[in-house]
C-alpha atoms as a PDB file:
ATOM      1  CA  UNK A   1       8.026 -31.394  22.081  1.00  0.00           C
ATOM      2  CA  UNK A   2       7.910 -27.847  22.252  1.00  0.00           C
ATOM      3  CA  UNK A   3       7.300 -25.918  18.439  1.00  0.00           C
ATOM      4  CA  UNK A   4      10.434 -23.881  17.534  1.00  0.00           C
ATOM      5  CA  UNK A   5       9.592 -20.597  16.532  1.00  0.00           C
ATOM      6  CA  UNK A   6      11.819 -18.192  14.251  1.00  0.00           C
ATOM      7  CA  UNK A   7      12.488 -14.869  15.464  1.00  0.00           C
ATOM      8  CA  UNK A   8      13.595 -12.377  13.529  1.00  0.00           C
ATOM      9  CA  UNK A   9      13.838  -9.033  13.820  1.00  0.00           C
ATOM     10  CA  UNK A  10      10.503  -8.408  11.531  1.00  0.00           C
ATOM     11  CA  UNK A  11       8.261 -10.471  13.413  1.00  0.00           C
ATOM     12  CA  UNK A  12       9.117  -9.025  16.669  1.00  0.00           C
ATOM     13  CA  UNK A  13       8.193  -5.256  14.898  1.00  0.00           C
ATOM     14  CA  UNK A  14       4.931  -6.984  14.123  1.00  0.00           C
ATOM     15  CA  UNK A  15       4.399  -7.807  17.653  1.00  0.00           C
ATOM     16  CA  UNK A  16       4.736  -4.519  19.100  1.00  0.00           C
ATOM     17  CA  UNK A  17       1.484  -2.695  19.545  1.00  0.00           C
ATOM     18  CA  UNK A  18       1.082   1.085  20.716  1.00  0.00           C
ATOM     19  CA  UNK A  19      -1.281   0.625  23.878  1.00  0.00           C
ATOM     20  CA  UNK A  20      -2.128   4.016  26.232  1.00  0.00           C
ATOM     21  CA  UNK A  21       1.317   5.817  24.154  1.00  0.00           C
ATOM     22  CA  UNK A  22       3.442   3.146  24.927  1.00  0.00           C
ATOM     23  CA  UNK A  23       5.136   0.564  22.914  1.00  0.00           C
ATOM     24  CA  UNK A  24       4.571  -2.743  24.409  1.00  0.00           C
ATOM     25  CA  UNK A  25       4.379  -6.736  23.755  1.00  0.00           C
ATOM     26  CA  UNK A  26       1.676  -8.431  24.975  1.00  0.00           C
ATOM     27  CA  UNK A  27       2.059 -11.636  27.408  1.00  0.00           C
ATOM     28  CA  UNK A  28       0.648 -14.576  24.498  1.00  0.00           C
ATOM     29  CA  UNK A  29       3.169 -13.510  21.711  1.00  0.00           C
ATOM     30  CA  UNK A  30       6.161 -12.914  24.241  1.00  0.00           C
ATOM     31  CA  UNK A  31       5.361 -17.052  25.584  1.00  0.00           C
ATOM     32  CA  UNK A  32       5.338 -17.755  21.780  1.00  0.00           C
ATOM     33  CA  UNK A  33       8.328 -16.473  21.068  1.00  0.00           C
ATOM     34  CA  UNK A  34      10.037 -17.454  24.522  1.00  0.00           C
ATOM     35  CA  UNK A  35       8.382 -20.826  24.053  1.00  0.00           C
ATOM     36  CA  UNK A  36       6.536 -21.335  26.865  1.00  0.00           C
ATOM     37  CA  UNK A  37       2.700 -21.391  27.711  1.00  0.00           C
ATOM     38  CA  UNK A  38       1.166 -17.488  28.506  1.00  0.00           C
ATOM     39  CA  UNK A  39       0.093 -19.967  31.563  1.00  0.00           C
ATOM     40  CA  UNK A  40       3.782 -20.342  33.038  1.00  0.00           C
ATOM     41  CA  UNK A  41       5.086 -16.544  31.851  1.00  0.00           C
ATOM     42  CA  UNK A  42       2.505 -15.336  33.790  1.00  0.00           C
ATOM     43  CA  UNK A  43       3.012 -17.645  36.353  1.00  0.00           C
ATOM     44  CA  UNK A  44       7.080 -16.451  36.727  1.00  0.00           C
ATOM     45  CA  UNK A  45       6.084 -13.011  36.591  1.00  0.00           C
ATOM     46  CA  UNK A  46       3.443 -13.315  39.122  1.00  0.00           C
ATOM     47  CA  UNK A  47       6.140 -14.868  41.210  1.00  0.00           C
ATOM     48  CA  UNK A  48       8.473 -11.963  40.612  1.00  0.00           C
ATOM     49  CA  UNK A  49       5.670  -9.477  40.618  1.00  0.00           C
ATOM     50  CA  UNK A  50       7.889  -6.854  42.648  1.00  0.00           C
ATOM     51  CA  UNK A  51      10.243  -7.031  39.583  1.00  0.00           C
ATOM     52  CA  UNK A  52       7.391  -5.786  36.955  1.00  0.00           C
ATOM     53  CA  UNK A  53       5.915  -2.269  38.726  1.00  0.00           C
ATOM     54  CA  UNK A  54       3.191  -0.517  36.218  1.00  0.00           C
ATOM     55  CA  UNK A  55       5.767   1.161  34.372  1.00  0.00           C
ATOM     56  CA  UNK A  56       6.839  -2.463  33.060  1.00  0.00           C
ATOM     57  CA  UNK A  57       3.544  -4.132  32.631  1.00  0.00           C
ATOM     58  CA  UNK A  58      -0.118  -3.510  33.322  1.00  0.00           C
ATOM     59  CA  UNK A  59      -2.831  -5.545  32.430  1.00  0.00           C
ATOM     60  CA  UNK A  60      -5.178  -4.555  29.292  1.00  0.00           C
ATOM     61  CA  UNK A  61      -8.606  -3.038  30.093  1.00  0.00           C
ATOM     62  CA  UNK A  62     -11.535  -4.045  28.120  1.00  0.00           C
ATOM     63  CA  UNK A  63     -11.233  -0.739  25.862  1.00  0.00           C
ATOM     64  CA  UNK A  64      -6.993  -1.138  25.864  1.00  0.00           C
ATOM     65  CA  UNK A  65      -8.285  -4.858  24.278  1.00  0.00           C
ATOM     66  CA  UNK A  66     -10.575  -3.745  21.535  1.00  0.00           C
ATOM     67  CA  UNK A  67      -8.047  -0.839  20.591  1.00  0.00           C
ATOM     68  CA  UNK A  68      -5.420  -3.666  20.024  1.00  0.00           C
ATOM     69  CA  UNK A  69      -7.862  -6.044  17.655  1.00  0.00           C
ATOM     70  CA  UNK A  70      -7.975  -2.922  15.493  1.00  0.00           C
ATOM     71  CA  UNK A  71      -4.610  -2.576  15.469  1.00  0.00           C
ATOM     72  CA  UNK A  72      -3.984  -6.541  14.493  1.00  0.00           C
ATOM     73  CA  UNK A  73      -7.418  -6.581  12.460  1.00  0.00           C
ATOM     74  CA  UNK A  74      -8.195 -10.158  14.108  1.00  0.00           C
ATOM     75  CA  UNK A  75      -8.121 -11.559  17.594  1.00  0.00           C
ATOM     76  CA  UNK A  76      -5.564 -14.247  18.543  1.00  0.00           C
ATOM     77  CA  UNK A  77      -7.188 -13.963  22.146  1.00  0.00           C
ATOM     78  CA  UNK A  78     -10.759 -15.822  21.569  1.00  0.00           C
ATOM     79  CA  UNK A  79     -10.453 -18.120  24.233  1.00  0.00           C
ATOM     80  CA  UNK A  80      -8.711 -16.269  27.274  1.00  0.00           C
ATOM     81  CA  UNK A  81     -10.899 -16.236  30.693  1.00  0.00           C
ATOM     82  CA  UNK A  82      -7.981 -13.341  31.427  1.00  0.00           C
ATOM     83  CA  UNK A  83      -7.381  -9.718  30.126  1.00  0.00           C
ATOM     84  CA  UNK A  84      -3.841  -9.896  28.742  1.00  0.00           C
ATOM     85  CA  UNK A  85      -0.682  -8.344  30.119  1.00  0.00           C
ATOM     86  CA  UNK A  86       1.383  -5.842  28.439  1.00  0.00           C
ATOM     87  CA  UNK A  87       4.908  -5.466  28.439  1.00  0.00           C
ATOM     88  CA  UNK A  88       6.600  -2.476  28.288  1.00  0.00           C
ATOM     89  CA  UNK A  89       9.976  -2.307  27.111  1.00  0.00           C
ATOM     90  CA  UNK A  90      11.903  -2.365  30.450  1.00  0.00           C
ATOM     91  CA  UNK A  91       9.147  -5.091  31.500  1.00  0.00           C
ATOM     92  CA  UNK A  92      10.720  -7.187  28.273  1.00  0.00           C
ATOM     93  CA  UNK A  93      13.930  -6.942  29.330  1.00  0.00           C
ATOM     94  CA  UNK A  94      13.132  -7.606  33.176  1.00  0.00           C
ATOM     95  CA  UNK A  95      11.557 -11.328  32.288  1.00  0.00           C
ATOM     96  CA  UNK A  96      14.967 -12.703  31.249  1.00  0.00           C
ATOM     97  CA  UNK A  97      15.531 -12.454  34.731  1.00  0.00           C
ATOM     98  CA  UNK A  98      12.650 -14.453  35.411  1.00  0.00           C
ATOM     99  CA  UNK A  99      12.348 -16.773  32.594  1.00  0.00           C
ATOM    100  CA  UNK A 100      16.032 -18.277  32.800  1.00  0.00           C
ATOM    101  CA  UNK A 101      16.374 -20.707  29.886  1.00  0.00           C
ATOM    102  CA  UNK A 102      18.630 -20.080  27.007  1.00  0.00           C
ATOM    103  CA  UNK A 103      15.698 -19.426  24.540  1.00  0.00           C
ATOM    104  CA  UNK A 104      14.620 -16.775  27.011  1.00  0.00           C
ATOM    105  CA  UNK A 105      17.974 -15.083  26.758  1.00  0.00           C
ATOM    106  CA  UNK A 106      18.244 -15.465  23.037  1.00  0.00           C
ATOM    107  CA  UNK A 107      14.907 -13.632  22.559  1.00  0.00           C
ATOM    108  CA  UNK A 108      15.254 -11.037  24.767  1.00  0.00           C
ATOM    109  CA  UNK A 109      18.417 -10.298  23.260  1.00  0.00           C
ATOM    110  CA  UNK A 110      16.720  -9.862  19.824  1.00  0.00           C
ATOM    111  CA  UNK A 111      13.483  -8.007  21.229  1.00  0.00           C
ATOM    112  CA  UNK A 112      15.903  -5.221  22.885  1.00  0.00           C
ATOM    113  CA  UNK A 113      18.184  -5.137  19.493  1.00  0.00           C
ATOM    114  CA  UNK A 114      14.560  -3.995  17.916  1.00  0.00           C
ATOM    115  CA  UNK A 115      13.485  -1.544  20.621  1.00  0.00           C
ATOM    116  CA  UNK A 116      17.216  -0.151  19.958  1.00  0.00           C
ATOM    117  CA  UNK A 117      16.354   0.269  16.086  1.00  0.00           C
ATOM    118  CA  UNK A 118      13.142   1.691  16.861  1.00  0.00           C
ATOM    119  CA  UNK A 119      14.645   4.255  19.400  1.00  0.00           C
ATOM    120  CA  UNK A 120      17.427   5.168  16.518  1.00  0.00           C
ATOM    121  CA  UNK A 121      14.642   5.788  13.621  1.00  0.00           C
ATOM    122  CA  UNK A 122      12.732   7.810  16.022  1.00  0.00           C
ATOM    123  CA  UNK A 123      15.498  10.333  16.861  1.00  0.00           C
ATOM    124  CA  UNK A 124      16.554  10.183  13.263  1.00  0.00           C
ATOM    125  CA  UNK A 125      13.210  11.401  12.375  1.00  0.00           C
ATOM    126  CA  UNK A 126      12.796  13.309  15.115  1.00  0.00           C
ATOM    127  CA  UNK A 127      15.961  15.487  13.992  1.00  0.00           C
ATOM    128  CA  UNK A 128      14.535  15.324   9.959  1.00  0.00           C
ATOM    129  CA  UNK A 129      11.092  16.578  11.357  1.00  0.00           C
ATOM    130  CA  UNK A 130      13.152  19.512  13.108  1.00  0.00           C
ATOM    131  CA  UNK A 131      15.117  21.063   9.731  1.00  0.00           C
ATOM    132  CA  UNK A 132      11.388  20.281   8.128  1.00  0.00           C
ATOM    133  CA  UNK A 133      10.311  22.863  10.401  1.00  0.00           C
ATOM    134  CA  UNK A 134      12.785  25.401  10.464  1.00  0.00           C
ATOM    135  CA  UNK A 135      12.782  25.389   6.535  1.00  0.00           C
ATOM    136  CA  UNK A 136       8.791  25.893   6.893  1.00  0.00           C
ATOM    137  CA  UNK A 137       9.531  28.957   9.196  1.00  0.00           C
ATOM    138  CA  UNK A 138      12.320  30.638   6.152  1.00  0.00           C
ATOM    139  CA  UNK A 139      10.424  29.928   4.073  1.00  0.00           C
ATOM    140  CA  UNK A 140       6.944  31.686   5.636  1.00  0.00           C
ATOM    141  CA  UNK A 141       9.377  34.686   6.486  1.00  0.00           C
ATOM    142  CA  UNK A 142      10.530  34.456   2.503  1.00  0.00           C
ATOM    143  CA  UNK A 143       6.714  34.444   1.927  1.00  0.00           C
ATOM    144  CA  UNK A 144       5.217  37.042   3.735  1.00  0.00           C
ATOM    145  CA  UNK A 145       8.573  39.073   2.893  1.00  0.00           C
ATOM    146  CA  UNK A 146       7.553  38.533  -1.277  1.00  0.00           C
ATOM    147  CA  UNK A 147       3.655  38.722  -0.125  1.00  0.00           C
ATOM    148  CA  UNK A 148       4.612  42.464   1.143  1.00  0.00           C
ATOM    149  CA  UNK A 149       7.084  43.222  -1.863  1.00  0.00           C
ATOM    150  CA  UNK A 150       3.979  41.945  -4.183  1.00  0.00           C
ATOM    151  CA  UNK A 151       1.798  44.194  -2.892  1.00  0.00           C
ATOM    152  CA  UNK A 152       4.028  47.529  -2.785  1.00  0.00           C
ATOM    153  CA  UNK A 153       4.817  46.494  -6.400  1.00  0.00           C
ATOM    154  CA  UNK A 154       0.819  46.701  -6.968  1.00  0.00           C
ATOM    155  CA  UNK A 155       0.560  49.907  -5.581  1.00  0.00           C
ATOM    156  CA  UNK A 156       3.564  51.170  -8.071  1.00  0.00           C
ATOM    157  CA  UNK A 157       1.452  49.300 -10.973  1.00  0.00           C
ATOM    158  CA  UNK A 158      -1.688  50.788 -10.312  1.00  0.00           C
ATOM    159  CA  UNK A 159      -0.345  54.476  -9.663  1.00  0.00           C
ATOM    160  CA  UNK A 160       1.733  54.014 -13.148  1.00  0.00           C
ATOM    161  CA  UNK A 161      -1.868  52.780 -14.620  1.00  0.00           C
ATOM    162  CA  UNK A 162      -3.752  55.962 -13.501  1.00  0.00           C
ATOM    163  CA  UNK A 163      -0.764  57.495 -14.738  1.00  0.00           C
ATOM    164  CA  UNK A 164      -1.240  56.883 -18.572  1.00  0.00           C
ATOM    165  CA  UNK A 165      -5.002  56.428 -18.375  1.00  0.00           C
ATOM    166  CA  UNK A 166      -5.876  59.318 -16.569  1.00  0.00           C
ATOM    167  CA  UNK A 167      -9.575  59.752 -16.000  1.00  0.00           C
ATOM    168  CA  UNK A 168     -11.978  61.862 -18.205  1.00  0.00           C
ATOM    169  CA  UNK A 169     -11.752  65.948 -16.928  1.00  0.00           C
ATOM    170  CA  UNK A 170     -15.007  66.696 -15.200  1.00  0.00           C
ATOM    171  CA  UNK A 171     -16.461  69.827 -17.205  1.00  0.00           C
ATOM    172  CA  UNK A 172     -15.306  73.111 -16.105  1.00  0.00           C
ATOM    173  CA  UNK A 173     -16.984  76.250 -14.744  1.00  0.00           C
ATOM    174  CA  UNK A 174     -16.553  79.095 -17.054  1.00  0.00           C
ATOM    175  CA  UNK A 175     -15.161  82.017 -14.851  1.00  0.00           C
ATOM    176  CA  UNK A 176     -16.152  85.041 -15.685  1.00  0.00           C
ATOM    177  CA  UNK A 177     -19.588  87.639 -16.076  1.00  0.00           C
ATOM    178  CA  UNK A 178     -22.690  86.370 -18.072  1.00  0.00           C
ATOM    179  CA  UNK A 179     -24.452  88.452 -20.376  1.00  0.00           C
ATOM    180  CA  UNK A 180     -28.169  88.235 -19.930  1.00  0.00           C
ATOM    181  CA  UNK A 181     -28.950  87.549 -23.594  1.00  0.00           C
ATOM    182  CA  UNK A 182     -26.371  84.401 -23.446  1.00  0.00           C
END
């Protein structure tokens, strides 16, 4: 009997890992959630391998393996003889073609529902992280247009200061003849 997994639309997020700048699932949590063994998704793919080029799944290197424990904190992937496979998101949605059961639809369905919300955040704060930026810029011309008002109103302060404190008269010459007794 195979163990029923639920899966919802948070623990599909938690199974997408950022791997060489690229969102992807990796091959033992897509056969959990497909419910199948990473033996016989593999297996289908491998199969259908002219289906899955590298821009839908590549396999992990020893360095793309160590960046994804740190990303998950522990490894589920002890026992593997294999480096895993990543699946991009196109790669996803290719092995419902190749895994054709029911559950297999189901999930895929749900996986490209998340990829969907994920695109849709993105652009939303893609488009928030634009008007950041353009109110940084109005406001650095506002700035530098005070800085340079601040400092011409300086130069009117300190003229107006030597103004009223003038400094001390330096001693005059006395014009005129000297006597030769004086």
């Amino acid at each position: 009997m195979k163990k029923e997994i639920l899966v919802n639309e948070n623990f599909v997020i938690s199974k997408i890992y950022m791997i060489r700048n690229q969102k992807v699932m990796i091959d033992d949590d897509l056969a959990e959630m497909y419910g199948v063994e990473t033996k016989r998704l593999n297996e289908q793919v491998k199969r259908n391998i002219d289906r899955f080029p590298e821009d839908f799944m590549f396999q992990l290197t020893i360095k793309d393996l160590s960046n994804l424990k740190s990303q998950i904190a522990t490894s589920s992937w002890g026992g593997r003889r294999k480096l895993p496979y990543a699946f991009t998101e196109h790669g996803v949605l290719m092995l419902s073609s190749v895994l054709n059961s029911p559950t297999a639809v189901q999930v895929n369905i749900k996986i490209m529902r998340v990829y969907t919300k994920l695109r849709e955040m993105l652009l939303t704060n893609k488009d928030i992280l634009l008007k950041l930026e353009k109110l940084e810029k109005q406001i650095l011309k506002h700035d530098e247009k005070a800085n340079k008002q601040e400092e011409e109103i300086q130069i009117v302060f300190n003229a107006l200061k030597q103004l009223l404190n003038p400094p001390p008269p330096e001693p005059r010459k006395r014009i005129g003849y000297k006597l030769a007794n004086s």
